[in-house]
Protein backbone atom coordinates (compact mmCIF):
# COMPACT_ATOMS: atom_id res chain seq x y z
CA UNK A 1 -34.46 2.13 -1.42
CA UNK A 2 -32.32 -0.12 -4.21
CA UNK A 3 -30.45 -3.04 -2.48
CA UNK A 4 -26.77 -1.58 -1.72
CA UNK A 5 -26.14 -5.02 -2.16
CA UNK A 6 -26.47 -5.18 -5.57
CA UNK A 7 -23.81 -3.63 -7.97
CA UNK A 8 -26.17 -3.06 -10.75
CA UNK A 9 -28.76 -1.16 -8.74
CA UNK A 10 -28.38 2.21 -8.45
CA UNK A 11 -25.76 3.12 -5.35
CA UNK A 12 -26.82 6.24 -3.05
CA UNK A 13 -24.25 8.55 -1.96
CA UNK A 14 -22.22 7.02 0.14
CA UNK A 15 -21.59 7.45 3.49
CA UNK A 16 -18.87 9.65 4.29
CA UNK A 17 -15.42 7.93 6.05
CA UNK A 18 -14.42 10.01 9.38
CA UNK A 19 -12.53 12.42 7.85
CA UNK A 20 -9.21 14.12 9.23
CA UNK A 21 -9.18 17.89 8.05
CA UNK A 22 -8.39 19.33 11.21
CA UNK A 23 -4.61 17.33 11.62
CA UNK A 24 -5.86 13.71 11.71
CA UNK A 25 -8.37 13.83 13.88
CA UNK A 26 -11.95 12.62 13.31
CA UNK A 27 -14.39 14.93 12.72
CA UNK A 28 -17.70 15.43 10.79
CA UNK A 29 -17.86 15.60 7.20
CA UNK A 30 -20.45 15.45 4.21
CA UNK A 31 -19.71 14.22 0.57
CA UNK A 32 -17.34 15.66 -1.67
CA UNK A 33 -20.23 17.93 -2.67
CA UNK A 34 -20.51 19.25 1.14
CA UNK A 35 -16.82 19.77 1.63
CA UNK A 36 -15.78 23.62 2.89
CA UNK A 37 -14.83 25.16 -0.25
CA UNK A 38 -12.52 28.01 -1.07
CA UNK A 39 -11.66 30.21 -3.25
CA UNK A 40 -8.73 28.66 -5.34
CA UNK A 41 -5.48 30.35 -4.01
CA UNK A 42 -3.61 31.03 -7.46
CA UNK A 43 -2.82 28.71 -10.69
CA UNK A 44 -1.24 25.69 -8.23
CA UNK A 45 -4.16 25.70 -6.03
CA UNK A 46 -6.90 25.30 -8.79
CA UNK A 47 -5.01 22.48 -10.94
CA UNK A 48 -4.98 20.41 -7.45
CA UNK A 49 -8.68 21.95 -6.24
CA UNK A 50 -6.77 22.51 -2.96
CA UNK A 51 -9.41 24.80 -1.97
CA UNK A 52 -12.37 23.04 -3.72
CA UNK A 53 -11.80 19.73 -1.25
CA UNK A 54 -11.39 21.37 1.85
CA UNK A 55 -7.53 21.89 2.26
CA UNK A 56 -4.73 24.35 2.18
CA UNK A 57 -1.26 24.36 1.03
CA UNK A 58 -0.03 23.32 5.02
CA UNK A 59 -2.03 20.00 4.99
CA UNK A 60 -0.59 18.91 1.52
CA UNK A 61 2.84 19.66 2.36
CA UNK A 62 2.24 17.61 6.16
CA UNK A 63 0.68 14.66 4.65
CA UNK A 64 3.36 14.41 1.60
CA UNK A 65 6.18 14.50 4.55
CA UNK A 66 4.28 12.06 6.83
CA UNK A 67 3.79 9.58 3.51
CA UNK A 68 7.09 9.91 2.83
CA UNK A 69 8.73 8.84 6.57
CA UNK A 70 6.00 5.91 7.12
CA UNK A 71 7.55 4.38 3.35
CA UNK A 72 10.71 5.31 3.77
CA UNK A 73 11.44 2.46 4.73
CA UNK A 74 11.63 0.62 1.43
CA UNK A 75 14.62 2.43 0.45
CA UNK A 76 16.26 -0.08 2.99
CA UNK A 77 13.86 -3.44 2.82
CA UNK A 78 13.79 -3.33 -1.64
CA UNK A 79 17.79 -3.59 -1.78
CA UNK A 80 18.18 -6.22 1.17
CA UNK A 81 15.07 -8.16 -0.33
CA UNK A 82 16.20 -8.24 -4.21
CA UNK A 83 20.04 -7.94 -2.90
CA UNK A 84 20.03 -11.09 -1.21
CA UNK A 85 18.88 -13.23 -3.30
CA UNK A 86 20.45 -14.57 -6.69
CA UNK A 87 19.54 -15.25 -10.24
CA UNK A 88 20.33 -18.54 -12.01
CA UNK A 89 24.03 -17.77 -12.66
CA UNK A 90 24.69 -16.62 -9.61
CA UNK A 91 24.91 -13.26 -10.35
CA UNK A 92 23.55 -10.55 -7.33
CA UNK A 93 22.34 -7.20 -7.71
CA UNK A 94 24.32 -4.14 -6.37
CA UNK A 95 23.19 -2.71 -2.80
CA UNK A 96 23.63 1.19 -3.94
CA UNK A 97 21.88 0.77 -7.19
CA UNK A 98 19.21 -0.92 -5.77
CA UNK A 99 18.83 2.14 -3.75
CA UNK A 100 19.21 4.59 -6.59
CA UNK A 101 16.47 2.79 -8.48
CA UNK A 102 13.87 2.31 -5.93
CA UNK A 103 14.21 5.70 -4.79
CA UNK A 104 13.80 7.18 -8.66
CA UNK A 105 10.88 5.05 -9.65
CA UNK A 106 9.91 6.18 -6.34
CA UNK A 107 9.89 9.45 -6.98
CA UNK A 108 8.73 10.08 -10.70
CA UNK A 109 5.79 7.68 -10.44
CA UNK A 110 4.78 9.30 -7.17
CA UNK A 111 4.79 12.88 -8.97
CA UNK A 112 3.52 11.58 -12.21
CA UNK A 113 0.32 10.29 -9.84
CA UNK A 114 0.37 13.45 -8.25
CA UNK A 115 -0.08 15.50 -11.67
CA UNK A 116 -2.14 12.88 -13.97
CA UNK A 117 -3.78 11.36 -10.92
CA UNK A 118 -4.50 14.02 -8.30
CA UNK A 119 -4.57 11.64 -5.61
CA UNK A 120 -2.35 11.82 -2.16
CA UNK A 121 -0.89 8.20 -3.44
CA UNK A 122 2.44 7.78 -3.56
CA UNK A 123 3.96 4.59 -5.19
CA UNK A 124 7.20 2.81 -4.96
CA UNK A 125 8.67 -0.77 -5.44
CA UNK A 126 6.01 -3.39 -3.58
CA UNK A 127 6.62 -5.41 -0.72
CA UNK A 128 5.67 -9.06 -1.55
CA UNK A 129 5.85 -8.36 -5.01
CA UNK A 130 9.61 -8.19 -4.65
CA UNK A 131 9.88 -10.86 -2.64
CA UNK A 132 7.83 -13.04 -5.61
CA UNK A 133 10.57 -11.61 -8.12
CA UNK A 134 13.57 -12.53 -5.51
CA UNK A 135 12.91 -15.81 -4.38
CA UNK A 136 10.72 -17.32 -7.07
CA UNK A 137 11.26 -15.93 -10.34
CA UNK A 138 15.25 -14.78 -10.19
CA UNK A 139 16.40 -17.98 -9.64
CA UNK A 140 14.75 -19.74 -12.65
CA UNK A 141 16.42 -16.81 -15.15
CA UNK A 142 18.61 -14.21 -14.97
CA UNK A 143 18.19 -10.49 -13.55
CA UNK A 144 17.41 -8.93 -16.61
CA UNK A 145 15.09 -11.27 -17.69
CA UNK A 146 12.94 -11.82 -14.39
CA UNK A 147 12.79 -7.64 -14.13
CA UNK A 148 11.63 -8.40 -18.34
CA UNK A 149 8.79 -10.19 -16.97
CA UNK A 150 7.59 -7.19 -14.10
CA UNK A 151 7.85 -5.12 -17.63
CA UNK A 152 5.14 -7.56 -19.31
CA UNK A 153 3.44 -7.56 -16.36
CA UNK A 154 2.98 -4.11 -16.17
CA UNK A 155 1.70 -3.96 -20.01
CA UNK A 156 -0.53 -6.39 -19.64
CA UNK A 157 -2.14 -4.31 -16.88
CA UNK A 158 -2.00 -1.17 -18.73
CA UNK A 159 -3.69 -3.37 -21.42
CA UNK A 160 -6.43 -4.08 -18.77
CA UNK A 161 -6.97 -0.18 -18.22
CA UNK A 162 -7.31 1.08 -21.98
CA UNK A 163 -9.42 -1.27 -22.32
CA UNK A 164 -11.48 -0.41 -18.94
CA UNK A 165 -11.59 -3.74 -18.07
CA UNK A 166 -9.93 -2.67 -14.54
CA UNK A 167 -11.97 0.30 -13.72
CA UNK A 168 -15.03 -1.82 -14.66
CA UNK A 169 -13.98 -4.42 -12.16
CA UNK A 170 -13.30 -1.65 -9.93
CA UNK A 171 -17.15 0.00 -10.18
CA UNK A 172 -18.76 -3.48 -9.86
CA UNK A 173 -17.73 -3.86 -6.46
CA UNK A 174 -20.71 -3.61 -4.31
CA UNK A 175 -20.37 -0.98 -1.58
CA UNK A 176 -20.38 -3.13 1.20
CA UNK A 177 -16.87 -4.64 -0.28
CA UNK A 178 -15.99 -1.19 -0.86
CA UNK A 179 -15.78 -0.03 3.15
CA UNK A 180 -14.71 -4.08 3.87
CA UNK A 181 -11.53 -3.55 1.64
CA UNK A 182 -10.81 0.45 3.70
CA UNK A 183 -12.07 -1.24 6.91
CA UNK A 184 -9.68 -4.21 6.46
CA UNK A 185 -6.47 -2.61 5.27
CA UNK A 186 -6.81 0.21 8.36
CA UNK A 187 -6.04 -3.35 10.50
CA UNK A 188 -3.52 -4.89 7.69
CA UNK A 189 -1.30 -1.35 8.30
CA UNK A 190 -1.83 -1.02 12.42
CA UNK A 191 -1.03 -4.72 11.91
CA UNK A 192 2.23 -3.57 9.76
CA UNK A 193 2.90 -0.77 12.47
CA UNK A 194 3.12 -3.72 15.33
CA UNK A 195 4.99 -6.33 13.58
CA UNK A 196 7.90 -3.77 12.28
CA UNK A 197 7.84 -2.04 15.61
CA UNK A 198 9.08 -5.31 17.42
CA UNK A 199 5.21 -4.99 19.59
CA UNK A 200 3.62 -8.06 17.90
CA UNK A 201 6.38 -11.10 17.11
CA UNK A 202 6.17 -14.40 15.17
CA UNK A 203 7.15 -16.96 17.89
CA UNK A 204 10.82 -18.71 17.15
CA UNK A 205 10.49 -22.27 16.47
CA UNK A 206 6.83 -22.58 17.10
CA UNK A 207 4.97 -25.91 16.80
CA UNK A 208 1.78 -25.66 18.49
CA UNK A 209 1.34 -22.31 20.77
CA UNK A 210 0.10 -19.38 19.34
CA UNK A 211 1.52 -17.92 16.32
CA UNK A 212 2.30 -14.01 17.67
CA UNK A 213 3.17 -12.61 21.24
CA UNK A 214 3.65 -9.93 22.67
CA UNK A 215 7.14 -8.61 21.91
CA UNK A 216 10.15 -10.76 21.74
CA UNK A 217 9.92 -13.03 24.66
CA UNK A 218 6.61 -13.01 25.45
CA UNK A 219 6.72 -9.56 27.21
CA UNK A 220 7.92 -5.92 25.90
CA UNK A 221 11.44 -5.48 26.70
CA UNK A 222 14.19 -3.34 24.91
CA UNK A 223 14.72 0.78 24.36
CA UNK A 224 13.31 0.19 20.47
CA UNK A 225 10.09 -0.95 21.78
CA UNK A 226 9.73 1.78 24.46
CA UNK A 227 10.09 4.37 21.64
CA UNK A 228 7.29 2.52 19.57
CA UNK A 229 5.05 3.09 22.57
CA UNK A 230 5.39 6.47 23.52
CA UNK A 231 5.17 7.65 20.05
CA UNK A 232 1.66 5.58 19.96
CA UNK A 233 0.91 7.49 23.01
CA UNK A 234 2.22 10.96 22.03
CA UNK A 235 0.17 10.41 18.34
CA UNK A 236 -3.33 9.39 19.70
CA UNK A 237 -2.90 11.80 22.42
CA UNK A 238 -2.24 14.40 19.70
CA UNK A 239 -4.79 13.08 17.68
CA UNK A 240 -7.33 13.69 20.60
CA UNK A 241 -6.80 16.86 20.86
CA UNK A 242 -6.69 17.69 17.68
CA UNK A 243 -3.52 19.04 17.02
CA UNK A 244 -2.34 19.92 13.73
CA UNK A 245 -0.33 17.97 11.79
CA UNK A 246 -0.54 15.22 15.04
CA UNK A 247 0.75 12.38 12.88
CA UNK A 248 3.90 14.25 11.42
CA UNK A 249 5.07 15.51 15.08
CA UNK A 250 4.56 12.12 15.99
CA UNK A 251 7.37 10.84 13.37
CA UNK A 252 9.64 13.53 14.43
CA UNK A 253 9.41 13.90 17.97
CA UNK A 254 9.23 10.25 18.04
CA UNK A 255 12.85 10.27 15.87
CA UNK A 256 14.45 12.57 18.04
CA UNK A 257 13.73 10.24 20.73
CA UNK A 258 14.89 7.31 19.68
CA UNK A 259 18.34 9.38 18.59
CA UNK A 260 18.92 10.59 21.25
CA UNK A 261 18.15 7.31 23.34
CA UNK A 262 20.44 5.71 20.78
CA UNK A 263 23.18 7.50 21.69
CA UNK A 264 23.03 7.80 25.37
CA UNK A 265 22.05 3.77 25.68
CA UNK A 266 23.93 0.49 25.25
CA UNK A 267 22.05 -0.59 22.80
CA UNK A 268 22.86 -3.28 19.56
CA UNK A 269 22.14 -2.06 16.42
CA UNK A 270 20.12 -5.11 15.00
CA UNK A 271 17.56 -4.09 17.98
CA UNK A 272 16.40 -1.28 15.74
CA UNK A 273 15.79 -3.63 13.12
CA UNK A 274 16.87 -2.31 9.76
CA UNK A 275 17.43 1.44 11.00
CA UNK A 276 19.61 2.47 13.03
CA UNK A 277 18.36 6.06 14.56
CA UNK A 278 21.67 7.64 14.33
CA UNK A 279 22.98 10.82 12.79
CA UNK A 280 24.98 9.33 9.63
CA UNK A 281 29.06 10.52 9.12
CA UNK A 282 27.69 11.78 5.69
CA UNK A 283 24.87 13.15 4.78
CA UNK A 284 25.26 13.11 0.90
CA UNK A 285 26.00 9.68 -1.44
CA UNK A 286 26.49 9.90 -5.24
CA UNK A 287 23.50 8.03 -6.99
CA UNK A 288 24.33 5.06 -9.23
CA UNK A 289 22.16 4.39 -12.23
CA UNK A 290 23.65 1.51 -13.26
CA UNK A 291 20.49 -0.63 -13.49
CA UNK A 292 18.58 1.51 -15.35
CA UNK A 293 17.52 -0.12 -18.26
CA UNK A 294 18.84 -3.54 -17.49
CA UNK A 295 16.22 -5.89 -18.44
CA UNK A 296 15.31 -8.26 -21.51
CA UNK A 297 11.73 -8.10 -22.42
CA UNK A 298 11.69 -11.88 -23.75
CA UNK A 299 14.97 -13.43 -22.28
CA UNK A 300 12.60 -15.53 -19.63
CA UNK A 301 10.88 -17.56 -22.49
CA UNK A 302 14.93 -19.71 -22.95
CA UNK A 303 14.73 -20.25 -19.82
CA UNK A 304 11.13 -22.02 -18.85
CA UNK A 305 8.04 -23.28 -20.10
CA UNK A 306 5.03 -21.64 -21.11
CA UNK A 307 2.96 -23.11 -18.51
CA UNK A 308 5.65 -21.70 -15.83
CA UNK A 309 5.79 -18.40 -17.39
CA UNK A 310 1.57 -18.20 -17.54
CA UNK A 311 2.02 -19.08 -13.65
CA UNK A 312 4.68 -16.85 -12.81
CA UNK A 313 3.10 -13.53 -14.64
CA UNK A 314 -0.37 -14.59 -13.34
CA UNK A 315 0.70 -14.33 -9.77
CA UNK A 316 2.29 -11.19 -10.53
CA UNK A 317 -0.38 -9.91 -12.32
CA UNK A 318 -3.17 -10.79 -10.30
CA UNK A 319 -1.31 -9.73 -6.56
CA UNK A 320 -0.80 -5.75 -8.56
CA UNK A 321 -3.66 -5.58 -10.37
CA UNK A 322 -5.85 -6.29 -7.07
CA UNK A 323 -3.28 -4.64 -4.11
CA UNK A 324 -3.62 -1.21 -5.85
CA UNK A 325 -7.37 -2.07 -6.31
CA UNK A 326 -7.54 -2.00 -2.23
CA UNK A 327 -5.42 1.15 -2.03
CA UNK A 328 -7.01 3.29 -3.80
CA UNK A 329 -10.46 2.85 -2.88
CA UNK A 330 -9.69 2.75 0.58
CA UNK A 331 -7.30 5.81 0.95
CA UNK A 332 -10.09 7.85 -1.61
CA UNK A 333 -12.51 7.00 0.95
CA UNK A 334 -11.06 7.61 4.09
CA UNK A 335 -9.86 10.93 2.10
CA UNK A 336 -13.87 11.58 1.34
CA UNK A 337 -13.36 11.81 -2.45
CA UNK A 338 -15.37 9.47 -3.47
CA UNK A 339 -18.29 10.77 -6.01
CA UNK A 340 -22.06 10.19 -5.30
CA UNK A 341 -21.94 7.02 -6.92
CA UNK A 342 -18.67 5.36 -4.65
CA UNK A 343 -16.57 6.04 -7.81
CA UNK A 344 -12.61 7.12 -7.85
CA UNK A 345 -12.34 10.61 -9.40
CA UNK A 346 -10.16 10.17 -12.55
CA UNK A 347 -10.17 6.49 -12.21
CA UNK A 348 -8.85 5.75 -15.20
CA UNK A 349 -5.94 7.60 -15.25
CA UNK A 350 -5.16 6.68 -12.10
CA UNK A 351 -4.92 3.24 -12.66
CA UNK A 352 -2.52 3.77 -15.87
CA UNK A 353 -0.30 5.58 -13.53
CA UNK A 354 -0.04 2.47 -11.59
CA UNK A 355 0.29 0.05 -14.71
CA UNK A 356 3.40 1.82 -16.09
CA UNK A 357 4.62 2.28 -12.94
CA UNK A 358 5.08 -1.57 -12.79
CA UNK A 359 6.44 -1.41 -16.46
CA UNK A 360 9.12 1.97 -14.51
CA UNK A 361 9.82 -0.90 -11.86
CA UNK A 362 11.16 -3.47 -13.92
CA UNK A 363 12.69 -1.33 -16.55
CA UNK A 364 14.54 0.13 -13.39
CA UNK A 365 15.54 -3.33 -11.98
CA UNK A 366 13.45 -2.12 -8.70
CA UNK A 367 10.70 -4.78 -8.95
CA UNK A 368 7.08 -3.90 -9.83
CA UNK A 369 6.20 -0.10 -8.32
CA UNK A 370 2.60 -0.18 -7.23
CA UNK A 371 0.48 2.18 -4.58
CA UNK A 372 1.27 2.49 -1.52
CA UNK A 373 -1.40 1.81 0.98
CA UNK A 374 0.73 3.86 3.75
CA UNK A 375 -0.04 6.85 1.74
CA UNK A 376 -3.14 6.36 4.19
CA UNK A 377 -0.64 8.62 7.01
CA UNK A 378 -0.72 11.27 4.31
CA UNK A 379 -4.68 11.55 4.26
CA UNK A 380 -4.18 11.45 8.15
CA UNK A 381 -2.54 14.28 7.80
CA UNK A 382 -5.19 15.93 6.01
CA UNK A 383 -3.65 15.71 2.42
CA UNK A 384 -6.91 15.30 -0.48
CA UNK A 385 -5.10 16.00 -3.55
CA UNK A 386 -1.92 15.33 -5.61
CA UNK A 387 -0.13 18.22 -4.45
CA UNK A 388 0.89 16.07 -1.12
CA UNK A 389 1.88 13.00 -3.97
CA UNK A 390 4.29 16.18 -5.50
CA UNK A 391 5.79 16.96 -2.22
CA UNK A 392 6.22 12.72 -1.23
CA UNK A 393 7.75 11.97 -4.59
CA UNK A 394 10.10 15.34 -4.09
CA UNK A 395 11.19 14.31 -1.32
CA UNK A 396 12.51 10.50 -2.61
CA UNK A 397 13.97 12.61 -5.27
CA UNK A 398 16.26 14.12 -2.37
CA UNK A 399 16.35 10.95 -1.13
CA UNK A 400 18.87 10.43 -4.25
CA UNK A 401 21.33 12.18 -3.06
CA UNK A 402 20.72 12.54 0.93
CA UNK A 403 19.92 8.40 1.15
CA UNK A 404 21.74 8.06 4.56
CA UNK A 405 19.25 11.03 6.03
CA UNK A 406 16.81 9.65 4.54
CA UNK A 407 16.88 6.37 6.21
CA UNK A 408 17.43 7.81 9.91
CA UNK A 409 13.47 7.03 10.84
CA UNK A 410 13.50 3.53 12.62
CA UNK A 411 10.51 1.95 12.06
CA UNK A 412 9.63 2.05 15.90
CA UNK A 413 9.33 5.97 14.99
CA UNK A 414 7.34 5.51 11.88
CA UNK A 415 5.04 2.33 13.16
CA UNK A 416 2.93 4.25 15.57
CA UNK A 417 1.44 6.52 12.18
CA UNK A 418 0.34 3.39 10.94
CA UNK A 419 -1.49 2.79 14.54
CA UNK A 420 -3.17 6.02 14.19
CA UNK A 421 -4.19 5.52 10.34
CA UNK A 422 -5.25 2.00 11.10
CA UNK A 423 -7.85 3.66 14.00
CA UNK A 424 -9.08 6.61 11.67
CA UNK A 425 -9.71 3.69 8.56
CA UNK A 426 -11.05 1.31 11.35
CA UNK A 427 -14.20 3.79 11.62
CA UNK A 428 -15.85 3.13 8.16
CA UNK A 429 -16.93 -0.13 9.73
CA UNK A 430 -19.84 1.13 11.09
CA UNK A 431 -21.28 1.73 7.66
CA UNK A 432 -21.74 -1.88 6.96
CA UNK A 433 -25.16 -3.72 7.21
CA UNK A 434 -24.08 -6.08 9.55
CA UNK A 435 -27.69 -7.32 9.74
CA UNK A 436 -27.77 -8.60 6.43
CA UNK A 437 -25.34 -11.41 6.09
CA UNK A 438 -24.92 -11.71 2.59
CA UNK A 439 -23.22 -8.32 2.50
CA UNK A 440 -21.97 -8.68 6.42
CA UNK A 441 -20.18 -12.20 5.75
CA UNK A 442 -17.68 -11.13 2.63
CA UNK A 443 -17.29 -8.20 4.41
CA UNK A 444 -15.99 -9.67 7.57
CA UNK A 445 -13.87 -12.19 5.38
CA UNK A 446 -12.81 -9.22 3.50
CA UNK A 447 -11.69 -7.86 6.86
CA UNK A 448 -10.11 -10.62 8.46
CA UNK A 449 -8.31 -12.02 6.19
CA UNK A 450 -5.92 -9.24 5.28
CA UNK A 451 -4.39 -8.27 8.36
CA UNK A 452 -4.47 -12.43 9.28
CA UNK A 453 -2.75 -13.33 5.76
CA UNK A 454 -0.77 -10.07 5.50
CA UNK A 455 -2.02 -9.61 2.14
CA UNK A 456 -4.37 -7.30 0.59
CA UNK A 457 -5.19 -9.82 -2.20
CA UNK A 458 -5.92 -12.60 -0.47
CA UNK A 459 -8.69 -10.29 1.97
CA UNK A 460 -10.26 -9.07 -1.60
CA UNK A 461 -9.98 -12.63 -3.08
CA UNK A 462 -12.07 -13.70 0.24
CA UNK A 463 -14.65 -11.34 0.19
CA UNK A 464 -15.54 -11.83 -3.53
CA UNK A 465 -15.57 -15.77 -3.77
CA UNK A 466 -17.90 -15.66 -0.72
CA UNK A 467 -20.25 -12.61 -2.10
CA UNK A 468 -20.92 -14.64 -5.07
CA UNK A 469 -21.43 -18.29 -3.38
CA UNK A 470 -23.25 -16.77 -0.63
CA UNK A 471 -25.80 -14.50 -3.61
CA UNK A 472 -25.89 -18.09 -5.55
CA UNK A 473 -27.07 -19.90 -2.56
CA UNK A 474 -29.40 -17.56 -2.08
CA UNK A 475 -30.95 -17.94 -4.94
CA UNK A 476 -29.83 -13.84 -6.39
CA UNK A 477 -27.08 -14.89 -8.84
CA UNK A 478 -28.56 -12.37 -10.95
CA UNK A 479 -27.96 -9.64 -8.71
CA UNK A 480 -24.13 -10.21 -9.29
CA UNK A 481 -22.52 -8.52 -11.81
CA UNK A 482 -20.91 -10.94 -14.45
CA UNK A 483 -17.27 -9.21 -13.73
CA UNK A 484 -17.63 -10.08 -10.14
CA UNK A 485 -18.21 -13.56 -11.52
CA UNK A 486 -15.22 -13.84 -13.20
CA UNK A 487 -13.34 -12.55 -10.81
CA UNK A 488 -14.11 -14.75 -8.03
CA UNK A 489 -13.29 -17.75 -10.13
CA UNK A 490 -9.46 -16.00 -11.50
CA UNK A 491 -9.28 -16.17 -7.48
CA UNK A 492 -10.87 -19.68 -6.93
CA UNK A 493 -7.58 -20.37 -9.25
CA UNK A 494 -5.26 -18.01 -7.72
CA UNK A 495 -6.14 -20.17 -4.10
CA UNK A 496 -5.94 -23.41 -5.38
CA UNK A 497 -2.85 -22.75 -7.63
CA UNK A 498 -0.50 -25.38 -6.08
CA UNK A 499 -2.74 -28.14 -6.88
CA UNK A 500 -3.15 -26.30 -10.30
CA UNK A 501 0.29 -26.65 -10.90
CA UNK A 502 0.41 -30.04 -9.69
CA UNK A 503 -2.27 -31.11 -12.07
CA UNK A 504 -0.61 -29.04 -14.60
CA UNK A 505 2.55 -30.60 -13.94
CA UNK A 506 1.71 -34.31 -14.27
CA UNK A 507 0.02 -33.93 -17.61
């Protein structure tokens, strides 16, 4: 049997992830190859081969809705994020056309994946990314020229896929890095589910204790959190008994809840966090497109140095190009789409999709749009093609006009999906060698370090740097395939890039 180790040796069909056909739950299932197959249901059902991976028309349309309330919440966090902060002169960008423009890039790049991509992805502006444009690139420049540099960012990257130099990265990984990266980001979202839930907090003023407790104080207390724990409850409980579309009636049953406790309850509106579970006075708001187009491609180069600008796209560049590289292969393998040889179907096209949705993002003034690694709900849902992408990026087109209903989830609603979806990704760890260190060691870096760093990136960046040391040492640098090489060192860089720029800076 060929070392699975080795990314140049031929790879045996992998492993089936537990799959969630029947509503979420786990079940048995082969390779694509073995999955039930129908007999396509009309013209929409064999574009999306519905049938031909195992689903039906209800799944799609349950995981696109459950997709749609566990990212809903950007529509909120992308305007406070990029709203709060200022540019060089000042200058802030408007609250309601924020929202317009997340919620449009939102939707067209989620139905554009959904058509050229057939994946259940769904993409919108990206958390972190945002934060990088906000915080460290805005107030060196002005708007339009930071959201110029997401739009060079995002060529560069589709530059990367014509070429194929991203899908090659993407089919050298070995397939021990492969479940790591779907292993590690099932705890990086149940991790996400805690923290915006209110469960898990950083500790105020900390100087030597832990760094997170339980709840606020130390203990659970608070209506918000109660809600977050009986919709954990009612969703594994569904979940274990394998009730259809268990995630979804989580979300909504959970909602209702926390409305209706809202209501009847003193309680203060910042204990929700950024939603408030309350039926809005109006339903309907008038989108504002005034951002649209409001960027200058060049406009940062009068404003720093070349070195600076290198830095500044590099971090962009390199936190996109390797956060959708996580996403996808783990949500195509806990959705059991992965071919006999671990590959994405339609790869390449699915990774332009992403690349000029970065290049939508800035040309939108919503930041760089990139996958969506909650659009693991959907798949827990049972959603396995682009159809449920259709029905998620439909549904932020509504979002347009019916914003205030759109934003009625509180996150203590939508966090225990991402509990459930971090459990049904958790699974694929069994499929790692964990008798073989040099494959069990990056993958347990791999692991730990996303949910620990909160970052997808920096769990990848882990796992590779040490699967390449740990092959050298051993005397198999052969075995590694050169684009692995260069990869780990663009990350040796990308983690020691303060003293870079130090050294940088002093010459």
């Amino acid at each position: 049997m060929p070392d699975r180790s080795d990314p140049t040796a031929p790879v045996p069909a992998p492993v089936p992830a537990p799959r969630t056909d029947e509503v979420g739950a786990t079940g048995a299932a082969g390779p694509p190859g073995a999955m039930p197959k129908g007999a396509p249901r009309g013209a929409v059902d064999r574009f999306f081969s519905i049938s031909a991976r195992g689903s039906d028309f209800g799944r799609e349309i349950r995981g696109g809705f459950a997709t749609f309330f566990t990212m809903a919440y950007i529509l909120v966090l992308n305007p406070i994020i990029l709203g709060s902060a200022e540019d060089k002169f000042g200058n802030h960008l408007s609250g309601p056309q924020l929202v317009t423009a997340t919620a449009l890039v939102a939707a067209v790049m989620t139905v554009a994946m959904g058509v050229g991509g057939n994946l259940p992805l769904a993409l919108a502006a990206g958390l972190g990314l945002n934060a990088v444009v906000a915080f460290q690139i805005a107030p060196l420049m002005s708007w339009p020229d930071a959201m110029g540099l997401i739009v060079i960012e995002g060529l560069l990257i589709c530059v990367f896929v014509v070429t194929g130099l991203r899908e090659a990265i993407m089919h050298a990984i070995p397939s021990s890095l492969k479940q790591a990266i779907g292993v590690g980001i099932g705890l990086f979202i149940a991790f996400i589910g805690f923290v915006d839930a209110g469960f898990v907090t950083r500790i105020p003023g900390d100087t030597g204790s832990v760094p997170v407790q339980l709840g606020a104080t130390g203990q659970l207390s608070g209506w918000p959190v109660l809600v977050f724990c009986l919709g954990v409850l009612l969703t594994v409980a569904l979940l274990a008994r394998k009730v259809k579309g268990a995630i979804l009636i989580g979300i909504v049953v959970t909602t209702v809840v926390a409305v209706v406790i809202d209501g009847i309850a003193d309680i203060a509106p910042t204990a929700w966090g950024l939603t408030v579970p309350s039926v809005p006075d109006d339903l309907v708001a008038a989108p504002d497109f005034g951002l649209i187009g409001s960027f200058s491609l060049f406009g940062a180069f009068e404003h720093v140095g070349v070195v600076t600008l290198v830095l500044l796209v590099f971090t962009l560049l390199l936190s996109d190009f390797f956060d959708t590289m996580g996403t996808v292969l783990g949500v195509s393998q806990e959705a059991g789409l992965l071919d006999e040889d671990g590959k994405v179907p339609h790869l390449g096209r699915v990774l332009l999709i992403d690349g000029a949705a970065a290049v939508a993002g800035g040309a939108a003034s919503a930041s760089s749009a990139t996958s969506y690694v909650e659009s693991a709900a959907g798949v827990g849902e049972g959603a396995r093609t682009g159809f449920a992408s259709l029905v998620t990026g439909g549904l932020f087109a509504v979002a347009l006009f019916l914003a205030p209903l759109a934003t009625i989830v509180p996150s203590q609603a939508a966090a225990p999906a991402l509990v459930a979806v971090g459990f049904l990704l958790m699974a694929q760890v069994r499929h790692i060698d964990w008798e073989k260190y040099e494959v069990a060691i990056p993958a347990f870096l791999t692991i730990a370090v996303m949910p620990f760093t909160y970052s997808l990136t920096n769990g990848i960046g882990a796992g590779f740097v040490a699967y390449v040391v740990i092959k050298a040492v051993l005397g198999k640098a052969r075995e590694v395939h050169w684009l692995l090489w260069a990869t780990a060192a663009v990350f040796a860089v990308y983690f020691a890039i303060d003293p870079v720029e130090q050294l940088l800076g002093a010459k």
